[in-house]
Protein backbone atom coordinates (compact mmCIF):
# COMPACT_ATOMS: atom_id res chain seq x y z
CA UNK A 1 161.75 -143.26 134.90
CA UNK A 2 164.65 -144.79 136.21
CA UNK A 3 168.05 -146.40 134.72
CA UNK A 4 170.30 -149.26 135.68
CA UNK A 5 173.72 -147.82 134.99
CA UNK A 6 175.33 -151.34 134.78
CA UNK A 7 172.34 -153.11 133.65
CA UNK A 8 170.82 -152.20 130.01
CA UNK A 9 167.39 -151.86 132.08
CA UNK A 10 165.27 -149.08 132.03
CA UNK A 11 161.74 -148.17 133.62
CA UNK A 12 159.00 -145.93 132.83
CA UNK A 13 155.96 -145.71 134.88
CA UNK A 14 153.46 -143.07 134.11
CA UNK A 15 149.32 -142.69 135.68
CA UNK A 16 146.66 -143.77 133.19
CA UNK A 17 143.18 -143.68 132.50
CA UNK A 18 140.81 -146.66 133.04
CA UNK A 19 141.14 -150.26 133.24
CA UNK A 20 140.46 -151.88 129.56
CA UNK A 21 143.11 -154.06 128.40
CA UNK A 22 145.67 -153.48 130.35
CA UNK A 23 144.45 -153.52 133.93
CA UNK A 24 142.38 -155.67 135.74
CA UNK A 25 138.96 -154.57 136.43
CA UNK A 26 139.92 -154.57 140.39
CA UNK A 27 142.22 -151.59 138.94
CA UNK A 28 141.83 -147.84 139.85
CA UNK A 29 140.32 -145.55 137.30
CA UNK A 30 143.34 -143.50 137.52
CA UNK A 31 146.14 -146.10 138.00
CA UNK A 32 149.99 -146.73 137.44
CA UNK A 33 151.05 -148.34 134.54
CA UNK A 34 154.71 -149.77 133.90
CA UNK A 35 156.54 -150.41 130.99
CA UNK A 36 160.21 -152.04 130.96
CA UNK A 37 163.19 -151.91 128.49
CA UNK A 38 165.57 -154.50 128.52
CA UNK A 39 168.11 -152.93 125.65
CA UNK A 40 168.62 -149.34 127.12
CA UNK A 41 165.56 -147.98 125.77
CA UNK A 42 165.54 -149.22 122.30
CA UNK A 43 162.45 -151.62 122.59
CA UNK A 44 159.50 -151.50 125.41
CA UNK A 45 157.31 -153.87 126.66
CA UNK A 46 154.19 -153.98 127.28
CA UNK A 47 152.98 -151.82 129.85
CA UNK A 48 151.56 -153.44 133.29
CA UNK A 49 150.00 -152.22 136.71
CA UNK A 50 152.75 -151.06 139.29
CA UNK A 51 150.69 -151.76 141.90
CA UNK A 52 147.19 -153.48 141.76
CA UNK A 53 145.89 -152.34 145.46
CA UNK A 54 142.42 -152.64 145.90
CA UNK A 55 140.10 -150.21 147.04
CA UNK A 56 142.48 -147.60 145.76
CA UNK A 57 140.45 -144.30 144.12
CA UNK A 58 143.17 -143.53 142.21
CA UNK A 59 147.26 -143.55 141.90
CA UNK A 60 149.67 -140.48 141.37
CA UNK A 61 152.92 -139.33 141.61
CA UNK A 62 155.36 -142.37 141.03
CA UNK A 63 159.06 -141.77 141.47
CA UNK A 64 161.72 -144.94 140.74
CA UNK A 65 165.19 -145.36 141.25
CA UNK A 66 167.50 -148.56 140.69
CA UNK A 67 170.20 -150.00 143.21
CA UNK A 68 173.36 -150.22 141.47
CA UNK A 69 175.00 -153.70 140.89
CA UNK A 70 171.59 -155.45 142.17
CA UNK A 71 169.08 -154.25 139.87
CA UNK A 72 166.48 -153.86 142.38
CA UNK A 73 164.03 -151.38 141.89
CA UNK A 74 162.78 -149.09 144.49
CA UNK A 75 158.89 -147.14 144.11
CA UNK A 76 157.07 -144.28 146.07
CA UNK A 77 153.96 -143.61 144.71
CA UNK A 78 150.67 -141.69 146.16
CA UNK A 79 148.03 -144.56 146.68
CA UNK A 80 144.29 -143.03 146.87
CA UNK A 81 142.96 -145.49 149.94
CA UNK A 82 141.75 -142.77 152.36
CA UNK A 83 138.54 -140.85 152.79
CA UNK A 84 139.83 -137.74 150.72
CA UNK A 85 143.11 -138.29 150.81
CA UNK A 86 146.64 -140.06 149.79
CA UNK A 87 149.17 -142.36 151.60
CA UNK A 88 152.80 -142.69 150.55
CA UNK A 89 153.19 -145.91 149.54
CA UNK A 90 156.69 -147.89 148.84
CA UNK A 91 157.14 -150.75 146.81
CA UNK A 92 160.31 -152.79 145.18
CA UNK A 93 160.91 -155.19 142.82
CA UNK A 94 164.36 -157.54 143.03
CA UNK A 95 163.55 -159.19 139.60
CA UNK A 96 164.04 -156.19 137.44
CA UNK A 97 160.21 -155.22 137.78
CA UNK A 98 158.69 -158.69 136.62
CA UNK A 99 157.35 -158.69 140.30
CA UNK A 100 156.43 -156.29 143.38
CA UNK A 101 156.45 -156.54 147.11
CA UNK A 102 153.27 -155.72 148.56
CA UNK A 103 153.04 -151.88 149.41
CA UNK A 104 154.79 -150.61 153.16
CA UNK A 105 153.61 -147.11 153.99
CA UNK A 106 156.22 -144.55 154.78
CA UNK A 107 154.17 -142.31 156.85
CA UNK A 108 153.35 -143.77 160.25
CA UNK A 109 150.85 -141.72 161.27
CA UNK A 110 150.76 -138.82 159.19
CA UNK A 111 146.79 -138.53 158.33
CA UNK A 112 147.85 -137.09 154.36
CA UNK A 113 151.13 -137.25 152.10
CA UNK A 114 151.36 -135.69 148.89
CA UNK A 115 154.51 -135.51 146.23
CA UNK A 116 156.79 -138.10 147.44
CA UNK A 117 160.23 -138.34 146.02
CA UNK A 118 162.66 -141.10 146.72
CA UNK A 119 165.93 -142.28 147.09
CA UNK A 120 168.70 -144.80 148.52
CA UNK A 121 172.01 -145.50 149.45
CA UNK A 122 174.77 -147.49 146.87
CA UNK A 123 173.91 -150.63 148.54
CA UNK A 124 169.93 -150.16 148.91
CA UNK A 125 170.04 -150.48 152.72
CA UNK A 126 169.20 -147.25 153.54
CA UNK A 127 165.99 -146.03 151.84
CA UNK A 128 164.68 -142.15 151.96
CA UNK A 129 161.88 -140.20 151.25
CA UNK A 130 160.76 -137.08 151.36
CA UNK A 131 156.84 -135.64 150.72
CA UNK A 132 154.75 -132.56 152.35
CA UNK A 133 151.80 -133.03 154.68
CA UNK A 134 148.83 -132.09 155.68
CA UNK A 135 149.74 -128.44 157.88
CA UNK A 136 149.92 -126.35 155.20
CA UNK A 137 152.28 -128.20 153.21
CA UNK A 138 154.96 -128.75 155.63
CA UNK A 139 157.88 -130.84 155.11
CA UNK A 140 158.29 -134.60 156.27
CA UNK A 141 160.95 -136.96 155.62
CA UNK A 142 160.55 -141.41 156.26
CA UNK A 143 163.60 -143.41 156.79
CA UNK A 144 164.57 -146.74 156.43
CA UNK A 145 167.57 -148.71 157.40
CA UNK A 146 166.20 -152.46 156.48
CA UNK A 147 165.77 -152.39 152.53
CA UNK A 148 162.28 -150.62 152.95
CA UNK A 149 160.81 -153.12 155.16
CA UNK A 150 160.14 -150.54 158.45
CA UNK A 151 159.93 -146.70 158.16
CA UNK A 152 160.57 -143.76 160.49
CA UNK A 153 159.06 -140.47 159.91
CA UNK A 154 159.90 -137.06 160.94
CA UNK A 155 158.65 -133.74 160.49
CA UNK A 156 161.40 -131.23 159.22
CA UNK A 157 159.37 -127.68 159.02
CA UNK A 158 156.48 -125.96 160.81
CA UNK A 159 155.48 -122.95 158.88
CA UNK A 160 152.94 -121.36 156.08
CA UNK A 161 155.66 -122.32 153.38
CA UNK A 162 154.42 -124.84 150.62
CA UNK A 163 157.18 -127.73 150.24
CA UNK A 164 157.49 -129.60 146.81
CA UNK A 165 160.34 -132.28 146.98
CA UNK A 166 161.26 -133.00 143.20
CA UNK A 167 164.60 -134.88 142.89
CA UNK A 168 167.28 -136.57 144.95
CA UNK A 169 170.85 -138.24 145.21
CA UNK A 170 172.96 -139.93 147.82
CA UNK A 171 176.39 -139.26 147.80
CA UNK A 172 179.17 -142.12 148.07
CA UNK A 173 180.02 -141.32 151.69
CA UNK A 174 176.11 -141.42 152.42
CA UNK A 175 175.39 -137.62 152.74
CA UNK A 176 171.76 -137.31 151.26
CA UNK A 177 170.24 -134.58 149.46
CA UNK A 178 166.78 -133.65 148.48
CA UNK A 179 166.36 -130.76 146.05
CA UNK A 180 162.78 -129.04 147.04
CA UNK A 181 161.07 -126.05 146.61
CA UNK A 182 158.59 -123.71 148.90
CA UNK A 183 155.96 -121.46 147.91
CA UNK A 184 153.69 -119.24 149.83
CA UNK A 185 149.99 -119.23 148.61
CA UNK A 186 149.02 -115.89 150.25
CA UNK A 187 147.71 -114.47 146.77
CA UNK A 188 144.43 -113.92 145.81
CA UNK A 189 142.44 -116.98 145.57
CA UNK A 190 145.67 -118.64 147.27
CA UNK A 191 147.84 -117.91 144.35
CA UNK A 192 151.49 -117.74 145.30
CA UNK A 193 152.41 -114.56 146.56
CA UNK A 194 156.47 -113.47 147.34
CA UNK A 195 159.58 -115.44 146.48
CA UNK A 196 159.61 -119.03 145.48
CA UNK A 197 162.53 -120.83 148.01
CA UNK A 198 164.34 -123.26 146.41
CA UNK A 199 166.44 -125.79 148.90
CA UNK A 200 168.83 -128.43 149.46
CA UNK A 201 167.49 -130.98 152.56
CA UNK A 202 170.63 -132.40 153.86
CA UNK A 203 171.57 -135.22 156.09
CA UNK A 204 175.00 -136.31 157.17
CA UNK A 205 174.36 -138.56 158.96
CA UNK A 206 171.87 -141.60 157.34
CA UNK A 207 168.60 -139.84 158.50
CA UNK A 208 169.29 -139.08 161.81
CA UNK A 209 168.89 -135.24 161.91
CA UNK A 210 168.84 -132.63 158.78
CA UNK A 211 169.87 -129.33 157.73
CA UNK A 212 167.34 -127.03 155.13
CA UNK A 213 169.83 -125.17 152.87
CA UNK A 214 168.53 -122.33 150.62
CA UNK A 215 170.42 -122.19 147.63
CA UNK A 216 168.45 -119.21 145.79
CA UNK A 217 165.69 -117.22 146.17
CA UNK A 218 163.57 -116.14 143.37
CA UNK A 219 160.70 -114.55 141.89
CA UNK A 220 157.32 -116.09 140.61
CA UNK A 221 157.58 -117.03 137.59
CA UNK A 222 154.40 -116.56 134.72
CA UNK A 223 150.94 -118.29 135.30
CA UNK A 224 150.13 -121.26 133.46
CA UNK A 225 146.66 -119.97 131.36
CA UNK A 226 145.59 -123.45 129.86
CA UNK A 227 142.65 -124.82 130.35
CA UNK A 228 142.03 -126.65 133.54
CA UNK A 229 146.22 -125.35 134.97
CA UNK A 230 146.51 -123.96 138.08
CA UNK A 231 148.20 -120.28 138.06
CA UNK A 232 151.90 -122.17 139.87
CA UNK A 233 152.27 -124.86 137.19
CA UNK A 234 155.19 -123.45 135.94
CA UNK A 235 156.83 -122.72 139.42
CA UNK A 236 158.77 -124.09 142.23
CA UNK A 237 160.72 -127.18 140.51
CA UNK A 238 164.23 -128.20 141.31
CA UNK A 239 166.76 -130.77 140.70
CA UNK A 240 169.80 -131.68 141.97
CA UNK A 241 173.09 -134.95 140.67
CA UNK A 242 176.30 -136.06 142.17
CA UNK A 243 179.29 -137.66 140.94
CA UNK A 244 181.51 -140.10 141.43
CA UNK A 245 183.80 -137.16 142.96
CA UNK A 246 181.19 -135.80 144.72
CA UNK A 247 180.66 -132.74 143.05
CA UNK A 248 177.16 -131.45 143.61
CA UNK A 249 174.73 -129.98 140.87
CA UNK A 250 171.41 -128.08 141.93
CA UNK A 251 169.12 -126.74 139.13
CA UNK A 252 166.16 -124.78 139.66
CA UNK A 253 163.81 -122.25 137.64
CA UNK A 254 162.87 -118.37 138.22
CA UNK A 255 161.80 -115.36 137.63
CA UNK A 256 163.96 -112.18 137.86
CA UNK A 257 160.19 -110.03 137.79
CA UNK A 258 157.10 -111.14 139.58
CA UNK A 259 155.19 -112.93 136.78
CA UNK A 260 157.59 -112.47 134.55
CA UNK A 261 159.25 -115.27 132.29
CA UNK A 262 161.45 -117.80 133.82
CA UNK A 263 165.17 -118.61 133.28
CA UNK A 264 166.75 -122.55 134.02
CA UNK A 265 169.86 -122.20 136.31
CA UNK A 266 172.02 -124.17 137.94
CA UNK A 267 174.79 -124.10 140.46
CA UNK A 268 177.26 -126.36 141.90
CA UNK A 269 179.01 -127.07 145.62
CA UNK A 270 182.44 -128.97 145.67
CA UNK A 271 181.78 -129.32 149.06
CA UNK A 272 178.19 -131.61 149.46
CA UNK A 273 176.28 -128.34 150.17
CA UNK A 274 178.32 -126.39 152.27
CA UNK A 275 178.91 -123.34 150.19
CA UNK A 276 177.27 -122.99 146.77
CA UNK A 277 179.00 -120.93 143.82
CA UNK A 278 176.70 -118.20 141.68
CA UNK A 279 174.18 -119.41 139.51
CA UNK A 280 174.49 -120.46 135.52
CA UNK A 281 171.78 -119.79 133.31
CA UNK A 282 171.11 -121.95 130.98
CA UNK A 283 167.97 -121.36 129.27
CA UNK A 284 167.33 -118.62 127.17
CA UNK A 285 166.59 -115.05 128.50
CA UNK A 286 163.26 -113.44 127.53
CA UNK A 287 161.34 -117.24 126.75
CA UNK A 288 159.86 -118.84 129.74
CA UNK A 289 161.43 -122.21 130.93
CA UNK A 290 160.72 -124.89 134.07
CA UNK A 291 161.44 -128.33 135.45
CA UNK A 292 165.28 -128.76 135.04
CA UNK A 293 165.96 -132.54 135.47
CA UNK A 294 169.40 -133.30 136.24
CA UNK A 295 171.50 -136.67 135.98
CA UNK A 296 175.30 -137.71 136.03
CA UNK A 297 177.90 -140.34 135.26
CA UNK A 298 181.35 -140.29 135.95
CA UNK A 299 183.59 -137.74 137.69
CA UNK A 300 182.15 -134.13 135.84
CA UNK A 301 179.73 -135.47 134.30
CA UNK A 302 176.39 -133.94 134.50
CA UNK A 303 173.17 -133.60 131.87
CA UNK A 304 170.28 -131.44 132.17
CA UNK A 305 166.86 -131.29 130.07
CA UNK A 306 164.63 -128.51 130.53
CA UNK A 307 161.50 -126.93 128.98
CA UNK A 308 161.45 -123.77 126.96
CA UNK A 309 158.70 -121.63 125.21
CA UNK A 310 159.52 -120.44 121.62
CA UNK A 311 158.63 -117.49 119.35
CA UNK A 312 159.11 -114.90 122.00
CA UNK A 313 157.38 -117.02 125.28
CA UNK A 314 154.88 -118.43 122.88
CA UNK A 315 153.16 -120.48 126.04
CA UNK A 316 151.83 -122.68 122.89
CA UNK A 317 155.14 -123.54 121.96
CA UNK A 318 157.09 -125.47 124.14
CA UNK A 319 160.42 -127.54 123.53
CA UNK A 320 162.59 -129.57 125.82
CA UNK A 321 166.00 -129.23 125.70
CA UNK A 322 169.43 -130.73 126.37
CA UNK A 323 172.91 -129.52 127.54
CA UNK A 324 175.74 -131.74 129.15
CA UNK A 325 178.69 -130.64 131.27
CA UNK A 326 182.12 -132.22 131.46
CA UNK A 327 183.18 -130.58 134.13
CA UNK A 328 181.01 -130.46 137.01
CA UNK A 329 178.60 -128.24 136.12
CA UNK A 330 180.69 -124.93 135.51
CA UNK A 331 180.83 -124.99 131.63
CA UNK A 332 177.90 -126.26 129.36
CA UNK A 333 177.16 -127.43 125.96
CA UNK A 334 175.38 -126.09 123.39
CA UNK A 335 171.86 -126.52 123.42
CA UNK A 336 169.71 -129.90 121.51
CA UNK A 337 165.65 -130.11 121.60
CA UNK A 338 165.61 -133.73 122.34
CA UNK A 339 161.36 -132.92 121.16
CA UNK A 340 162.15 -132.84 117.63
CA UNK A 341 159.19 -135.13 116.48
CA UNK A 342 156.70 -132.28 114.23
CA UNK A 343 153.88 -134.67 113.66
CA UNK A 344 151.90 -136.80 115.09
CA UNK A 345 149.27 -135.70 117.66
CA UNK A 346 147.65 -132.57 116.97
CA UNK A 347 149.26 -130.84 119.83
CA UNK A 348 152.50 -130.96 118.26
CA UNK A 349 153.67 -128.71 115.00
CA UNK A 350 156.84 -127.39 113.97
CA UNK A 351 157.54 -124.83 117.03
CA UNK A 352 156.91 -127.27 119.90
CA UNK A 353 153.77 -128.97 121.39
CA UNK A 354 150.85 -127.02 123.04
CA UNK A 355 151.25 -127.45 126.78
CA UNK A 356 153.59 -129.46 129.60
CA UNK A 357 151.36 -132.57 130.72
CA UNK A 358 151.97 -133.83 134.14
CA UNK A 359 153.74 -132.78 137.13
CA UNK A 360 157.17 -135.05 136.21
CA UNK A 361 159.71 -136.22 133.87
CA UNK A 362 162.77 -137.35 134.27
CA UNK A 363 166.52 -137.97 133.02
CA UNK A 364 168.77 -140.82 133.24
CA UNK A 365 172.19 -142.31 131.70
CA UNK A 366 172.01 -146.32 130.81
CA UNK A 367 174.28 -148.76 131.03
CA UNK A 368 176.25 -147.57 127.48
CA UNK A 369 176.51 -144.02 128.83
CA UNK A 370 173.55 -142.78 126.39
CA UNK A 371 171.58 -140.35 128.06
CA UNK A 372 167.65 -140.99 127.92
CA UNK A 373 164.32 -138.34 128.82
CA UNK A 374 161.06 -138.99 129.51
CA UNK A 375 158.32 -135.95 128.87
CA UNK A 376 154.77 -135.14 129.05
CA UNK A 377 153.03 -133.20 126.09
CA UNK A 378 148.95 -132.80 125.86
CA UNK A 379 146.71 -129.83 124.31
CA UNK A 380 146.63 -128.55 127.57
CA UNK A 381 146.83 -129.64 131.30
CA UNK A 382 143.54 -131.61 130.84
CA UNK A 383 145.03 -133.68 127.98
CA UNK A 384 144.64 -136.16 126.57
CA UNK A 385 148.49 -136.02 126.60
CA UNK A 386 150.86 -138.34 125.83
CA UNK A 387 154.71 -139.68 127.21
CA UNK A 388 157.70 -139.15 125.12
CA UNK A 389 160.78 -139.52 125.67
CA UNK A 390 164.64 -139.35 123.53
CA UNK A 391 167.51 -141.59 123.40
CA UNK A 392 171.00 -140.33 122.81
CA UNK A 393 172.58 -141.88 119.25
């Protein structure tokens, strides 16, 4: 999901099932379907194929952002048109999403890319993203300086750590940031074994070379136990906003106990990732939470959702939840579960819905300064699930 914060535009792309109605029969079995709001979130339209590339087995992993002041709309998406494997594709729209250019990889010659994440400078020039490759996970990073017309691609880490990029920003002087996460699948049956890393990727100057902050180490967090989720579901997410001051947020997840439950925390730099101060919880201790998704508008501003077990880490009970911050990140509100619908789907009841469905959501602040989430909930990670998402009164 992304938001135009001077437009009242807002996108939502999410993977679905089959072709029927709303794809073409050329379409994917698993393909990426958009939908578009054109009154900050109120009313949807119909939803549409993001990209219709042919002799694709599948499509994953979309992130979006929006250029500020030009409404264009900038895609990374994992496109399945290799024997056993994904490219990094990027796509944008300059017509608020009523039409896409044709796909560019990102990769050069990279034989496999998996979890892209994107972002851009305040003009849209300057277009980066990050993913992990095919050595064990290793980090990569594709640049472009043209509007996302040619890419350059290098390779940031050699090692046995597992990189997950899951957020980004671009700061108003250009410094950008990537908030990722490492793991180390050493366990048996390659479950992660030792600390989960948590990072900021920093460049200072437009791409050319990189720095890999740590901002915390923790511990692994509980295994996921529903049917068909892997045992690191629940582990390894980060997020990371800036402001209009440049104050930096970073939220991650983690355990204080190997396999024990995990607690949301966040903590801030006044000086774009040069020193970080300690971490704030935010989520509650004893109840296991994940995937902070941070956003911000306006000098302090900064607004967080996050997921949360109930009833004593009740892993069939899960809320999301909300807390904003007026001052950079160093005080917080008071908790609101944005997933207050009780009815409906039979994963849902009064304590929460059943399971976390997908690998993403996301967070954003339209045009009126309402802040809007978008969630997956399903019976389990198989699903059927469903999207959701919550608009600020």
């Amino acid at each position: 999901m992304a938001t135009d914060p001077n437009e009242p535009y807002v996108y939502l792309t999410t993977t679905r099932y089959g072709a029927g109605k709303t794809c073409a029969k050329h379409c994917p079995f698993l393909y990426l379907a958009t939908t578009i709001s054109n009154d900050g979130g109120a009313s949807w339209g119909q939803q549409v194929p993001l990209c219709v590339c042919r002799g694709a087995g599948g499509q994953y992993d979309p992130t979006m952002e929006v250029v500020p002041n030009k409404g264009f709309v900038y895609s990374v998406f994992l496109n399945g048109d290799r024997a056993g494997a994904f490219s990094a594709l990027f796509i944008k729209s300059t017509d608020h999403g009523q039409t896409w250019t044709d796909p560019v990889h990102v990769y050069g010659h990279v034989s496999w890319t998996d979890k892209p994440e994107i972002t851009m400078s305040p003009s849209g020039r300057d277009v980066y993203v990050s993913w992990n490759g095919p050595q064990g996970g290793d980090l990569y990073v594709g640049v472009s300086h043209d509007y996302g017309k040619t890419w350059s691609h290098e390779k940031l880490t050699t090692s046995k750590r597992y990189y997950y990029a899951y957020d980004a920003t671009v700061l108003q002087d250009g410094v950008v940031m990537f908030a990722e996460s490492s793991v180390l699948y050493g366990g048996p049956g390659q479950s992660v074994s030792g600390p989960i890393w948590h990072h900021a990727i920093i460049s200072r100057d437009h791409g050319a070379s990189w720095e890999n902050v740590v901002v915390a180490k923790v511990a692994g967090g509980e295994p996921c136990v529903a049917l068909g989720c892997g045992s690191d579901y629940y582990t390894g997410q980060a997020s990371i906003t800036s402001d209009s001051k440049g104050n930096v947020v970073f939220g991650y997840e983690g355990a204080t106990v190997d396999q024990g439950p995990q607690q949301v925390y966040v903590k801030t730099s006044p000086d774009e990732g040069r020193s970080w101060g300690s971490k704030v919880a935010l989520s509650v201790e004893g109840e296991n939470a994940t995937g902070p998704r941070l956003a911000s508008s306006g000098a302090g501003d900064a607004r967080i959702w996050y997921v949360q077990t109930a009833n004593g880490d009740d892993q069939d009970a899960w809320n999301v939840w909300y807390r904003s911050s007026a001052d950079g990140g160093k005080s917080w509100s008071a908790p609101v579960r944005l997933s207050n619908a009780t009815t409906g789907p039979a994963y849902k009841s009064e304590d929460g819905f059943a399971e976390i469905y997908g690998d993403y959501g996301e967070i954003g602040v339209t045009s009126e300064g309402r802040t809007i989430a978008a969630w997956g909930e399903g019976p389990d990670y198989v699903g059927p699930g469903g999207t959701w998402f919550a608009l600020q009164n």
